[in-house]
C-alpha atoms as a PDB file:
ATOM      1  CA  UNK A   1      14.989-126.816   0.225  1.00  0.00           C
ATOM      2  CA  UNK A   2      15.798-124.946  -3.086  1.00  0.00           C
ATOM      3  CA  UNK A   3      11.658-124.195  -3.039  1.00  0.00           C
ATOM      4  CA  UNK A   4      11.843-122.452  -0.460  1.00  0.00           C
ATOM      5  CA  UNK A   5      14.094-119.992  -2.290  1.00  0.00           C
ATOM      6  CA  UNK A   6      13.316-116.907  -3.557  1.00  0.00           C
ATOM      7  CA  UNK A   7      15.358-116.050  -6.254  1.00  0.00           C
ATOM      8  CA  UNK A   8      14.266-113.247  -9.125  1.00  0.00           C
ATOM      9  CA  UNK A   9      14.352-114.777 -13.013  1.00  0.00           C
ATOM     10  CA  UNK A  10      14.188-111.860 -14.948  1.00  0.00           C
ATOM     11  CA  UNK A  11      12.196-112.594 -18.127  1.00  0.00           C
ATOM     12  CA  UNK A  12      13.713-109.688 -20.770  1.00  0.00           C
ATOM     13  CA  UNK A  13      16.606-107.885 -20.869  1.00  0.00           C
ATOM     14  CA  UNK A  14      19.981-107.940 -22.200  1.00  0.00           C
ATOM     15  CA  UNK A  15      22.935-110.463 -21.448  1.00  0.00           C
ATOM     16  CA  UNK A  16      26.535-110.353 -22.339  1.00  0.00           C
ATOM     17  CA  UNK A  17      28.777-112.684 -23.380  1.00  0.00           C
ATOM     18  CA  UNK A  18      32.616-113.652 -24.404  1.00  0.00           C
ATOM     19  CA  UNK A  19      33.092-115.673 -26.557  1.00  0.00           C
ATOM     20  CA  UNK A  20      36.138-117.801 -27.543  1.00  0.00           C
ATOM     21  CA  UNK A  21      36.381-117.035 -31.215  1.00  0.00           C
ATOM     22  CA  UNK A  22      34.422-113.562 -31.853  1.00  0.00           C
ATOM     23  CA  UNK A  23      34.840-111.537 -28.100  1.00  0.00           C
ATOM     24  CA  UNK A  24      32.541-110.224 -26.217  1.00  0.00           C
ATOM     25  CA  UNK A  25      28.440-110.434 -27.542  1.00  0.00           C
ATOM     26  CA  UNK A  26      25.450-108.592 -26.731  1.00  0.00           C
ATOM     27  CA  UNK A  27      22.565-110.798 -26.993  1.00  0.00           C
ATOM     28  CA  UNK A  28      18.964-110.000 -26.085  1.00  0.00           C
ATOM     29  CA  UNK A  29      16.729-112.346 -24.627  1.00  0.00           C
ATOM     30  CA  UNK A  30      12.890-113.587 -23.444  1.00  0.00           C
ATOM     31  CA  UNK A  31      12.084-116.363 -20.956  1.00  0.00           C
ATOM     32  CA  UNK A  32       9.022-117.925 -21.558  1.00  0.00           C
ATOM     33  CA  UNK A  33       7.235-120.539 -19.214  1.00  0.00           C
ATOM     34  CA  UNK A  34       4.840-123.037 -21.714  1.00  0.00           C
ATOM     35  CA  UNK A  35       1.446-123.380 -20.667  1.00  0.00           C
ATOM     36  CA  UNK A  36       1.104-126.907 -18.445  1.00  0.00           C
ATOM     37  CA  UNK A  37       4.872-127.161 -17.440  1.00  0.00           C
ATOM     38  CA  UNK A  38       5.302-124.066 -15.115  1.00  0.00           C
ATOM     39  CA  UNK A  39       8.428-125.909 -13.468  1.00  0.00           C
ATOM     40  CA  UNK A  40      10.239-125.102 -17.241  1.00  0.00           C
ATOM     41  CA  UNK A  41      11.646-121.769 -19.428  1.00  0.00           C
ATOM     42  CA  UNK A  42      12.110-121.500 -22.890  1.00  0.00           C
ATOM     43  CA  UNK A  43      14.881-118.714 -23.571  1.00  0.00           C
ATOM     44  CA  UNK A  44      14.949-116.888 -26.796  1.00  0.00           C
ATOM     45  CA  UNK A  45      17.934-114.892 -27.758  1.00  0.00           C
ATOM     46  CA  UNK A  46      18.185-112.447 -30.277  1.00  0.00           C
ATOM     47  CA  UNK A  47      20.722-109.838 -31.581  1.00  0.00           C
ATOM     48  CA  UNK A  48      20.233-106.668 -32.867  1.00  0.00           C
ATOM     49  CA  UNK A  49      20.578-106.383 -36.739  1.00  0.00           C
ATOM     50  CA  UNK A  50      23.229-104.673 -37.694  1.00  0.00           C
ATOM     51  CA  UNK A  51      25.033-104.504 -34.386  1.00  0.00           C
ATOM     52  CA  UNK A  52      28.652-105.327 -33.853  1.00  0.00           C
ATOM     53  CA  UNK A  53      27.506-109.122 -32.239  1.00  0.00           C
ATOM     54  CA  UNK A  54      25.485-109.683 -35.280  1.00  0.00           C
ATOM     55  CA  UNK A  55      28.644-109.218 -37.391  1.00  0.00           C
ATOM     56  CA  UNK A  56      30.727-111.310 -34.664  1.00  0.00           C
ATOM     57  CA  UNK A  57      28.078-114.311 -34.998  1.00  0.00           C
ATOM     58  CA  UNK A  58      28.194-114.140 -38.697  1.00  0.00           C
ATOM     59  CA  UNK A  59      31.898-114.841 -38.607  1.00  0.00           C
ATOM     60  CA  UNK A  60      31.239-118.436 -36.589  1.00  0.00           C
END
């Protein structure tokens, strides 16, 4: 049933989050599928450098 399902995956862009400790983060991210296991993702996140969610994360 869920095959059957359409459903975009965006592979870039930007997500936020809030977190317990620091507030709210800005992360940016990349979904890769490996080669041979197209039924997976690998999701990188990143943050900006200098940005107030790198600070936040620094504080964890």
């Amino acid at each position: 049933m869920w095959a059957d399902q359409d459903v975009y995956r965006p592979m870039y862009g930007a997500k936020r989050y809030r977190h317990p400790l620091t507030g709210e983060l800005t992360l940016g991210f990349e979904a890769f599928t490996p080669a041979g296991a197209p039924r997976q993702t690998l999701g990188l996140y990143t943050v900006e450098p200098g940005s107030p969610s790198e600070a936040a994360l620094r504080e964890i």
